[in-house]
Protein backbone atom coordinates (compact mmCIF):
# COMPACT_ATOMS: atom_id res chain seq x y z
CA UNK A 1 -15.46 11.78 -8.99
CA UNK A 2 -16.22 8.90 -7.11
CA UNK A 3 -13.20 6.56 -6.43
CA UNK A 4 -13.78 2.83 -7.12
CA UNK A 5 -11.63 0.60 -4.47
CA UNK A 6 -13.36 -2.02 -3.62
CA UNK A 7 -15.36 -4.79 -5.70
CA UNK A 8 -18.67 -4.59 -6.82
CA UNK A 9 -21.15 -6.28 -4.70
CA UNK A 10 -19.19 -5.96 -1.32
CA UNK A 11 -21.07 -4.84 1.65
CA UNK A 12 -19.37 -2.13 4.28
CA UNK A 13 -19.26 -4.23 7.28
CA UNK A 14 -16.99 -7.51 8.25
CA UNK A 15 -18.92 -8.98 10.87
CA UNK A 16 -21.88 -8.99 8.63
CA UNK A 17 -19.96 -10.82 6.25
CA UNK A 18 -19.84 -14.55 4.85
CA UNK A 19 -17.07 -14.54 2.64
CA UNK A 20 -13.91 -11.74 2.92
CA UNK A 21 -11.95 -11.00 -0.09
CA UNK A 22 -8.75 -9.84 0.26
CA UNK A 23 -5.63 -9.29 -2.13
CA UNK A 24 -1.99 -10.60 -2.24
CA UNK A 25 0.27 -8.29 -4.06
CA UNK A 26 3.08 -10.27 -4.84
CA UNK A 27 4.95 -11.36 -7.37
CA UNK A 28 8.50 -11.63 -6.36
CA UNK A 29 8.87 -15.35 -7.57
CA UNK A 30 7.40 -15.09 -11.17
CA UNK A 31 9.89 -16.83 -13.10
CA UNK A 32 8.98 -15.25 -16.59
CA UNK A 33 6.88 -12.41 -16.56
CA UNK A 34 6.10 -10.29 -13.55
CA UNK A 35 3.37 -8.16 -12.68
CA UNK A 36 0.79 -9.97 -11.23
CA UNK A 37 1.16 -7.98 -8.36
CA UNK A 38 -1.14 -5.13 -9.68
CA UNK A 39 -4.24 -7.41 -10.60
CA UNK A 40 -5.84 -7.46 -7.17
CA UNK A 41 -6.70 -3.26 -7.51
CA UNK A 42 -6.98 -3.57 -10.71
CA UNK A 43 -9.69 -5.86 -10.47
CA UNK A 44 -11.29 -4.09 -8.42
CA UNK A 45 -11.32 -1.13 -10.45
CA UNK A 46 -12.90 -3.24 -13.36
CA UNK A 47 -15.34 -5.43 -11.58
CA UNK A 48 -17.50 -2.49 -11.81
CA UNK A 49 -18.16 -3.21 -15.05
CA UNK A 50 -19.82 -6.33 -14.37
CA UNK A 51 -23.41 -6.57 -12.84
CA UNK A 52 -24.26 -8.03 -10.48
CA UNK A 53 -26.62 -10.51 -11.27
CA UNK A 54 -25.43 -13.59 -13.04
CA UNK A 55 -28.01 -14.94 -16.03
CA UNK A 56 -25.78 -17.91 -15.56
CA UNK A 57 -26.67 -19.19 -13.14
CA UNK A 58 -30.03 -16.79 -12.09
CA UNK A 59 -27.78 -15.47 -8.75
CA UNK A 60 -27.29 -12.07 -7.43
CA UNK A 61 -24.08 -10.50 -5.78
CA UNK A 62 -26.88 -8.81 -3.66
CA UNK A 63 -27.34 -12.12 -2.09
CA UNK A 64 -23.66 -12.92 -1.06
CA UNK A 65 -22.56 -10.71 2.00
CA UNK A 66 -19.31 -10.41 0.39
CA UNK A 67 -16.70 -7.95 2.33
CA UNK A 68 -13.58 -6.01 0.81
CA UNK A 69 -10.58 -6.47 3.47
CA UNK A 70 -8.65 -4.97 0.85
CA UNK A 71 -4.89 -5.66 -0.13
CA UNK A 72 -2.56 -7.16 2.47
CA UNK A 73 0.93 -5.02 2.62
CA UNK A 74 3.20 -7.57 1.98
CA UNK A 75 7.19 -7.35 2.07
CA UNK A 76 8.29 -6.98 -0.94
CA UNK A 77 11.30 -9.84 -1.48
CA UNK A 78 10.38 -11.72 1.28
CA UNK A 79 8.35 -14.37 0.57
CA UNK A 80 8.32 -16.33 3.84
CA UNK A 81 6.95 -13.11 5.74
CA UNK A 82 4.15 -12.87 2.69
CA UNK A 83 3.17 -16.30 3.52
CA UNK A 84 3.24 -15.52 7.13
CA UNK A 85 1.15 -12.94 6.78
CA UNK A 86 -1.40 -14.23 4.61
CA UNK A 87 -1.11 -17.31 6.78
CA UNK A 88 -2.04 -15.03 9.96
CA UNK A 89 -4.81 -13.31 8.26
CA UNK A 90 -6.79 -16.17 6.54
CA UNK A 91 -6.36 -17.60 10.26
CA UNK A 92 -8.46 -14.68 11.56
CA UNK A 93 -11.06 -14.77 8.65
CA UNK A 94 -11.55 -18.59 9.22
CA UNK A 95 -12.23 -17.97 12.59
CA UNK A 96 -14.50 -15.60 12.80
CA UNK A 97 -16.49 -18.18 10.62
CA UNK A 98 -16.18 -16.46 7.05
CA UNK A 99 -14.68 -18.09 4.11
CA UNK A 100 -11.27 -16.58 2.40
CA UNK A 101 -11.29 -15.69 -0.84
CA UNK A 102 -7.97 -14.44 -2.20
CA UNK A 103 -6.95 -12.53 -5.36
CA UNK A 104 -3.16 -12.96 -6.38
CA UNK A 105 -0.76 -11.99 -7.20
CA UNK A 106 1.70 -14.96 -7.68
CA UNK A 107 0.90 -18.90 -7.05
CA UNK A 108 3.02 -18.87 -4.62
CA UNK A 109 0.71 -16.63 -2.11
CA UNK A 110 -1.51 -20.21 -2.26
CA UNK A 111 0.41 -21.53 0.10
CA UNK A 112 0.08 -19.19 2.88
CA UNK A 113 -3.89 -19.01 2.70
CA UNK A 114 -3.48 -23.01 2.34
CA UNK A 115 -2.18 -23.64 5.35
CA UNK A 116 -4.95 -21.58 7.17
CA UNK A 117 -7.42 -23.52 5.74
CA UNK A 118 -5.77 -27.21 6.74
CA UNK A 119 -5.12 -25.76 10.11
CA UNK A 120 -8.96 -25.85 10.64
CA UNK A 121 -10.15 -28.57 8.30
CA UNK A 122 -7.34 -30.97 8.01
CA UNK A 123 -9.15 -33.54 5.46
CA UNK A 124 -9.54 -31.04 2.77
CA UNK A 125 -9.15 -31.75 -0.41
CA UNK A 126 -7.49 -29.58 -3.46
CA UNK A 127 -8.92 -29.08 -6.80
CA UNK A 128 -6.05 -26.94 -9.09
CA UNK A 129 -6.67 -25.30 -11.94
CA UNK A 130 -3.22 -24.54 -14.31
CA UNK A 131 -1.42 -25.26 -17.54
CA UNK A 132 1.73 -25.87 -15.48
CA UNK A 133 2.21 -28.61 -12.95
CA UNK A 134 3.92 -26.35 -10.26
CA UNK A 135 5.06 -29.48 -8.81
CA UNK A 136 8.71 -28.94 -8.73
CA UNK A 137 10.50 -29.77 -5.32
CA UNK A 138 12.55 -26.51 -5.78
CA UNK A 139 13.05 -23.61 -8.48
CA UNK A 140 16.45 -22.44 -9.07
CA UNK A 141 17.71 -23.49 -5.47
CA UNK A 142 14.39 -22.46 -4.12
CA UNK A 143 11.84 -24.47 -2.48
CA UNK A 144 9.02 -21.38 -2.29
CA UNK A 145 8.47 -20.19 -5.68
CA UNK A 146 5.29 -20.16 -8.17
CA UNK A 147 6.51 -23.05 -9.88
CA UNK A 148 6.73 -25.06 -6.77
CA UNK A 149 3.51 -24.11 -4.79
CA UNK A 150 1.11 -27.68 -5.20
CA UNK A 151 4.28 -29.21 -4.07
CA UNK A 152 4.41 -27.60 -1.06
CA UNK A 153 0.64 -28.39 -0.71
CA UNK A 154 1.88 -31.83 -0.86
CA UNK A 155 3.80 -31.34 1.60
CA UNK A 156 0.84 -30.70 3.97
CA UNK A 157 -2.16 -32.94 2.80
CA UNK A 158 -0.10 -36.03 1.04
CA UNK A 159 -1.34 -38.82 -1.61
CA UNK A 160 -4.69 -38.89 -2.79
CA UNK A 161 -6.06 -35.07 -1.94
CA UNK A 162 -4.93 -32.71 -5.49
CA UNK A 163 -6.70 -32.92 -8.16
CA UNK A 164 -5.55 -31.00 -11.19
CA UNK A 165 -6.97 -29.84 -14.63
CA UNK A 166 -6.27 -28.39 -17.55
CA UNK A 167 -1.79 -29.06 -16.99
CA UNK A 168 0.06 -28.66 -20.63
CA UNK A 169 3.37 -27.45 -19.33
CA UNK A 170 5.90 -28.86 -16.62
CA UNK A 171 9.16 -30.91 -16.18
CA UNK A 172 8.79 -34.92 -16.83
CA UNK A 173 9.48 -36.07 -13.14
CA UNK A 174 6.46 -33.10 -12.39
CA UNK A 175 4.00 -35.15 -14.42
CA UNK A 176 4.94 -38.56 -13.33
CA UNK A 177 4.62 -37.36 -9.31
CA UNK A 178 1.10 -36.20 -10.27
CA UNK A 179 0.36 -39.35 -12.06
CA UNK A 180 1.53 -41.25 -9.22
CA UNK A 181 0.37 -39.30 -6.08
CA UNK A 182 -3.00 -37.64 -6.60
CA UNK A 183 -5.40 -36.97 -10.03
CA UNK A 184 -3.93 -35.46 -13.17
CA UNK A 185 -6.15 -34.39 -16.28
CA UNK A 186 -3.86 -32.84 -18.91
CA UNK A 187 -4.96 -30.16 -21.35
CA UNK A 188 -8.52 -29.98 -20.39
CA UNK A 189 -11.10 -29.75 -18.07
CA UNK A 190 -12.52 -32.87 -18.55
CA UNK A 191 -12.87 -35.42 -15.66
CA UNK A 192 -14.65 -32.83 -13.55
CA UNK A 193 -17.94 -34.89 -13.07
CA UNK A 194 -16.05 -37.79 -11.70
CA UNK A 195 -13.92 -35.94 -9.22
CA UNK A 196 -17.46 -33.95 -7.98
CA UNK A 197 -18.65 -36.95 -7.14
CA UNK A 198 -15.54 -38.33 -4.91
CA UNK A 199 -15.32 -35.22 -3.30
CA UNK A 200 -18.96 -34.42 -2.21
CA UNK A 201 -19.30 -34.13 1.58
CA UNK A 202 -15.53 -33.42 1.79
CA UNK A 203 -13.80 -29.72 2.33
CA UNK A 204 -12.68 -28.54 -1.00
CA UNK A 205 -10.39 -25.65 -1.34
CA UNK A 206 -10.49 -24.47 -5.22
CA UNK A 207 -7.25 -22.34 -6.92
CA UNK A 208 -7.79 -21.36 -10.06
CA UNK A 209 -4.78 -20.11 -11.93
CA UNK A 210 -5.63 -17.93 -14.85
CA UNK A 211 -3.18 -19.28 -17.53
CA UNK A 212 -5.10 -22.83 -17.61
CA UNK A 213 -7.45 -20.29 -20.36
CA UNK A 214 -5.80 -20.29 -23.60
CA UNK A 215 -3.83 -17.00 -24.48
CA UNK A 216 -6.72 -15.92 -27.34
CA UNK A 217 -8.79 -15.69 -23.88
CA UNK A 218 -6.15 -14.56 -20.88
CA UNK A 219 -3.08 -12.93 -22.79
CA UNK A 220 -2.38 -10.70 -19.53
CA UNK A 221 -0.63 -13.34 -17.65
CA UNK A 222 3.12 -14.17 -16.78
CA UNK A 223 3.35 -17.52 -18.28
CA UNK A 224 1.71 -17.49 -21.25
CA UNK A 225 0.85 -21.25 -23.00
CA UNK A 226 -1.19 -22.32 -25.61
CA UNK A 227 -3.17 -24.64 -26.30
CA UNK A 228 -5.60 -23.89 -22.70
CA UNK A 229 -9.13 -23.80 -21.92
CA UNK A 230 -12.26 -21.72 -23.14
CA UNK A 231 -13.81 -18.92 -20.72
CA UNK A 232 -17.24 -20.66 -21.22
CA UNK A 233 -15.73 -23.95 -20.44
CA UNK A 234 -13.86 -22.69 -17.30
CA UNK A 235 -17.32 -21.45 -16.44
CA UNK A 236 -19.33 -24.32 -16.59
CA UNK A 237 -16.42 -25.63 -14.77
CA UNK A 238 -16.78 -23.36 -11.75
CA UNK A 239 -20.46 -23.90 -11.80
CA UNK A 240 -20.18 -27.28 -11.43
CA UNK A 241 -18.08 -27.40 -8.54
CA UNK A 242 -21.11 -25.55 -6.92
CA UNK A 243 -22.05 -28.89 -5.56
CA UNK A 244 -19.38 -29.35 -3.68
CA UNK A 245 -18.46 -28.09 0.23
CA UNK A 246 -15.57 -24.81 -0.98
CA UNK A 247 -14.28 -23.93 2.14
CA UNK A 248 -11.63 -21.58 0.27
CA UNK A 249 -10.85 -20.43 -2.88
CA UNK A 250 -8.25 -17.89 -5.10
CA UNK A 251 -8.01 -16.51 -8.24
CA UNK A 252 -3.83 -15.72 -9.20
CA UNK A 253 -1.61 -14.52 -11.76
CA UNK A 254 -3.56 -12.00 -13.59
CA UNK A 255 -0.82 -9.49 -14.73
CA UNK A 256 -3.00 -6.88 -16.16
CA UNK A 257 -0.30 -4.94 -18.05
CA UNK A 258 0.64 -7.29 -20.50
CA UNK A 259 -2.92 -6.64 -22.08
CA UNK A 260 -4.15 -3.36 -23.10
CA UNK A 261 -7.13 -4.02 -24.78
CA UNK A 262 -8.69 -4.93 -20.67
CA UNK A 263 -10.31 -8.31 -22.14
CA UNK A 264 -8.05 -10.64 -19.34
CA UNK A 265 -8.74 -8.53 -16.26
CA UNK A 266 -12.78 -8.47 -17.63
CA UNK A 267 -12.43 -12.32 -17.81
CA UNK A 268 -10.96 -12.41 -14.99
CA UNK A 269 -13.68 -10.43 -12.97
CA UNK A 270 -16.34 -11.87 -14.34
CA UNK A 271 -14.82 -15.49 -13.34
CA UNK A 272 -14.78 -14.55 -9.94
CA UNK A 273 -17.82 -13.30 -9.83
CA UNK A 274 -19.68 -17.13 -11.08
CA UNK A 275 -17.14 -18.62 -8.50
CA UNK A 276 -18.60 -16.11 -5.44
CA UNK A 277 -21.88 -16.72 -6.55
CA UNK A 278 -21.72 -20.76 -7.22
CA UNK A 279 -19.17 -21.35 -3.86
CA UNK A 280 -21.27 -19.03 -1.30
CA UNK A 281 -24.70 -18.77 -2.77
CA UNK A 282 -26.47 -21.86 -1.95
């Protein structure tokens, strides 16, 4: 029986590589529903029921010299040493000229990968997929948490560089700080031509978390909320932002369990595949 542990389309060797994709197994911070923790391997599992090719967008995973680094062992609890790690790791990806691509996992694990990428390209720009706003200065007492992640990216990059789609969900003063300090399109994905064309030439790093797709299309998440995006919408999306320079890009809270039937994780998986191939296939 052969054993399935990495993703489709990933070649055996990391110096031959472009892109390295690379999991974050942590979930320690998910305020309602954990579990996101398991997505990255089981992703992987169920990627190989994609193909490879893409009638999309007429692209082949063949094409992409895509390499598996695995999952990262994170400490369990602790999620300054997660973001250390992750930190330290995208760090060595980015310089040995390959692009990061991370599968969550929590929000949160953003961060860490984040602040690798601004360490080498310190004008990039942030385009954030959601229904919530993660925008709070602190969650319970906490300042690292999933619900205060763009925030912290704030923090690092200032006015003027996030750019989010698809918010429905989030505390008053969250909405009026994104109104007032960067680009805020609520409940859908629309403004994405517009924000293409500001950001051309620019770095972009791109983190897409699953619960901006309505529930009918992504039930297996933590936070669960109406009234979100289609897949095919979400796709177009994605293959839009193939015009722009993605320096980085993750795909987070996935939590598998809370859907049986396998349709999130295949949405999911096939998602990252059009991002791979639109991001790194040029």
């Amino acid at each position: 029986m052969i054993e399935l542990s990495n993703f489709i389309g990933s070649i055996e060797s990391y110096d031959g590589a472009n892109v390295v994709v690379f999991g974050a197994p942590f979930d320690c911070t998910s305020s309602f529903r954990p579990g996101s923790r398991f997505a990255p391997d089981v992703m992987r599992k169920e990627s190989w029921g994609l193909e490879m090719y893409s009638p999309y967008q007429d692209k082949d995973l063949a094409d992409v010299a895509v390499y598996d680094a695995g999952d990262l062992e994170l400490p369990f609890g602790n999620a300054e040493r997660a973001l250390a790690q992750l930190r330290e790791f995208t760090q060595g990806v980015i310089n040995g000229g390959k692009m990061p691509v991370m599968i969550g996992g929590e929000h949160l694990m953003t961060l860490g990968v984040f602040e690798a990428v601004h360490q080498k390209y310190m004008d990039v720009c942030v385009i954030h997929f959601d229904a919530h706003t993660d925008l709070r200065q602190d969650y319970l007492g906490e300042k690292l948490s999933h619900a205060t992640v763009i925030r912290r990216i704030h923090d690092i990059v200032g006015d003027g560089r996030i750019f989010q789609f698809g918010i429905r969900s989030g505390e008053k003063e969250e909405f009026e700080f994104a109104a007032r300090t960067g680009f805020i399109n609520k409940f859908n994905l629309n403004g994405i031509d517009g924000v293409v064309e500001k950001l051309k030439g620019k770095p972009v790093y791109v983190t897409l978390d699953l619960d901006v797709l309505d529930p009918s299309v992504m039930p297996g998440t933590g936070t669960p909320e109406p009234g979100g995006a289609s897949f095919m919408e979400l796709l177009g999306v994605m293959i839009k932002l193939g015009e722009l320079n993605v320096v980085g890009f993750d795909i987070v809270e996935l939590a598998p369990n809370y859907d049986q039937s396998g349709i999130s994780t295949a949405a999911a998986c096939k998602i990252w595949r059009e991002m791979l191939l639109s991001f790194c296939s040029k």
